[in-house]
C-alpha atoms as a PDB file:
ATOM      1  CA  UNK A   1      -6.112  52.398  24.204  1.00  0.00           C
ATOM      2  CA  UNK A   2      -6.321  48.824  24.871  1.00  0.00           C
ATOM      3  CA  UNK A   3      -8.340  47.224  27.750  1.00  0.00           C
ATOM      4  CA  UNK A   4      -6.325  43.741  29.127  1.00  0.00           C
ATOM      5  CA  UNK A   5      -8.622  41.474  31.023  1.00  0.00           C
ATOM      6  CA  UNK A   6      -7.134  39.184  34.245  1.00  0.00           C
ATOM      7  CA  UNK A   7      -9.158  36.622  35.335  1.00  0.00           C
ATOM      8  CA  UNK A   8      -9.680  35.665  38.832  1.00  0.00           C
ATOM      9  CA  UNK A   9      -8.309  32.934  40.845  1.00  0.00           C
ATOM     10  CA  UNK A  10     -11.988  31.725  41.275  1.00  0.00           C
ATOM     11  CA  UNK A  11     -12.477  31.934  37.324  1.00  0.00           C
ATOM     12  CA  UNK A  12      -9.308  29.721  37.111  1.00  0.00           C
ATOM     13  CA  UNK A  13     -10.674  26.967  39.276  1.00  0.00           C
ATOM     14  CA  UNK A  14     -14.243  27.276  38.128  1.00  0.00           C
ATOM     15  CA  UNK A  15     -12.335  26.469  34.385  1.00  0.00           C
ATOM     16  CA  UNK A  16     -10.146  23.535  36.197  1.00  0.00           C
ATOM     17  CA  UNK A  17     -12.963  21.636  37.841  1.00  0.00           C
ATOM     18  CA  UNK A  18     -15.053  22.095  34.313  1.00  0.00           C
ATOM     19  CA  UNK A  19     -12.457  20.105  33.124  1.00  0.00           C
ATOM     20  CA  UNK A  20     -12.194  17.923  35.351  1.00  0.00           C
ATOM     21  CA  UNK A  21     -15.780  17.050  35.349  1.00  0.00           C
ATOM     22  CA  UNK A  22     -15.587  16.292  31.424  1.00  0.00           C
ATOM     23  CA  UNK A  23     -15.337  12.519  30.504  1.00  0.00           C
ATOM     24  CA  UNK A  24     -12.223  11.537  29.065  1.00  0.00           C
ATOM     25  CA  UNK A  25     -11.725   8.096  27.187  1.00  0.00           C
ATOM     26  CA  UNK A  26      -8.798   6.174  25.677  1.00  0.00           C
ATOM     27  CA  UNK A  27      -9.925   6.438  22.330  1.00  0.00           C
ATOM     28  CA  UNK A  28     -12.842   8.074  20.148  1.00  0.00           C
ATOM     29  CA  UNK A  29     -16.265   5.667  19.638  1.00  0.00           C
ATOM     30  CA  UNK A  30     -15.579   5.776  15.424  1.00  0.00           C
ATOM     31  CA  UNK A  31     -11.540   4.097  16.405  1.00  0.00           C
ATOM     32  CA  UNK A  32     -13.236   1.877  18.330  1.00  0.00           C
ATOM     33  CA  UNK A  33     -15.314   0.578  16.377  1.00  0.00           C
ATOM     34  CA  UNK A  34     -12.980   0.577  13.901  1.00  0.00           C
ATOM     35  CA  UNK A  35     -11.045  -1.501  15.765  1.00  0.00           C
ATOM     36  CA  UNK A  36     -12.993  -3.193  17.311  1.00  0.00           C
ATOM     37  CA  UNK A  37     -11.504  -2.400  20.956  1.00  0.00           C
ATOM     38  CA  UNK A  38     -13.678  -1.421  23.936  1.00  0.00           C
ATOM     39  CA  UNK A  39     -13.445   2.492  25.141  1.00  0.00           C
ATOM     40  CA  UNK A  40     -12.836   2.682  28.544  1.00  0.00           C
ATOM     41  CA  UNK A  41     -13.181   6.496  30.362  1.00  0.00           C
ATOM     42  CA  UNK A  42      -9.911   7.589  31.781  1.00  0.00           C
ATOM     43  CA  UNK A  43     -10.307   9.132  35.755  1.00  0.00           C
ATOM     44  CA  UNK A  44     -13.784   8.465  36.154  1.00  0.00           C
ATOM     45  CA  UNK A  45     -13.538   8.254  39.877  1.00  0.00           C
ATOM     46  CA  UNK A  46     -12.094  12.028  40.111  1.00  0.00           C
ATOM     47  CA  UNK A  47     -14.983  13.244  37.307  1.00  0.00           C
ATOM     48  CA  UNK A  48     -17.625  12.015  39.546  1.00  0.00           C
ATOM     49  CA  UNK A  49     -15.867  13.781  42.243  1.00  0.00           C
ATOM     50  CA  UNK A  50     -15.876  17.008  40.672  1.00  0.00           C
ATOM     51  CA  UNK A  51     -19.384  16.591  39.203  1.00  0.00           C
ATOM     52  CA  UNK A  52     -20.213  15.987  42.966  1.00  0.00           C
ATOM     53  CA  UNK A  53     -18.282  19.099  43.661  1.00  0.00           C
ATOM     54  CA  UNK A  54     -20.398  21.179  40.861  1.00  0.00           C
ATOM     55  CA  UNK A  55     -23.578  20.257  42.713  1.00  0.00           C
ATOM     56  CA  UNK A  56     -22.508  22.217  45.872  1.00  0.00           C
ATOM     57  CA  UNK A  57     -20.212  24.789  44.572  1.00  0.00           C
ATOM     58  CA  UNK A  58     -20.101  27.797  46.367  1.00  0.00           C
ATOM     59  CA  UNK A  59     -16.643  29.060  45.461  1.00  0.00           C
ATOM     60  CA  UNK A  60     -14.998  28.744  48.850  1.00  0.00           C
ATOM     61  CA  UNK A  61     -11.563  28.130  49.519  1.00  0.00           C
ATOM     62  CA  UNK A  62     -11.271  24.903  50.584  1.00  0.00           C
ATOM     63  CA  UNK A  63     -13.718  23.951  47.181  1.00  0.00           C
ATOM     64  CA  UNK A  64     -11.187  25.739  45.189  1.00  0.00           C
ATOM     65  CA  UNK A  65      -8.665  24.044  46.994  1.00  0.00           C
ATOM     66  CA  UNK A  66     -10.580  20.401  46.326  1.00  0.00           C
ATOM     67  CA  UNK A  67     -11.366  21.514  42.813  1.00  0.00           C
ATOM     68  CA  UNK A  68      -7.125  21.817  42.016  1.00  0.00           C
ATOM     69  CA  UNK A  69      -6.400  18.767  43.897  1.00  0.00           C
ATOM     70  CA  UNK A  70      -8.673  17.442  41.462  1.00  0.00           C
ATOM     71  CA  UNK A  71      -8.081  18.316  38.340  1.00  0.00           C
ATOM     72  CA  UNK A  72      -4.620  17.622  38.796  1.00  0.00           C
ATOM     73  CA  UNK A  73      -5.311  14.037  39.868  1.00  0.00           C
ATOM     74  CA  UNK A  74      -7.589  13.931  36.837  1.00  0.00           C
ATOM     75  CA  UNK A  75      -4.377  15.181  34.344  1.00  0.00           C
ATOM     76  CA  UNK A  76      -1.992  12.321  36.084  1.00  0.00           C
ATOM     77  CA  UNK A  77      -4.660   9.493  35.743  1.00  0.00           C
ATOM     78  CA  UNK A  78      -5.118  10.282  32.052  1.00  0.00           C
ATOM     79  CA  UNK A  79      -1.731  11.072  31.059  1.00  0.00           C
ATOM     80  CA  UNK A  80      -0.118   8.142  32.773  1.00  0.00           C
ATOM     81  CA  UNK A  81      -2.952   5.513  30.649  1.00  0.00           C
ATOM     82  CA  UNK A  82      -1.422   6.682  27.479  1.00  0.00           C
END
């Protein structure tokens, strides 16, 4: 018998705003380097955000609600800078 495991909205969101709390830059330190070409981070305006967010979060709706609307932010700002 096997035992399937669904994860929770709040599990979901919890994931989303981890991600969206991680720094993200436009290249690694060694290519830069390499290349001699300054790394700048990618969204850092929505990682503070949700860092700010991860202070205080209680799991609500409306912070699961800010926590989406952030991490898809985050995914527009770095995909649209590559």
């Amino acid at each position: 018998m096997s035992v399937t495991y669904g994860r929770s909205t709040l599990e979901i969101v919890e994931d989303m705003l981890l991600k969206a709390a991680t720094p993200v830059f436009n290249l690694s330190r060694q290519d830069a380097v390499a290349m001699r070409i300054q790394r700048r981070e990618l969204g850092r305006d929505q990682r503070l955000e949700a860092e700010a967010l991860l202070e205080v979060w209680e799991g609500t709706r409306s912070q699961m609600i800010q926590a989406d609307q952030l991490f898809s932010n985050k995914q527009f700002v770095v995909s649209r800078s590559f």
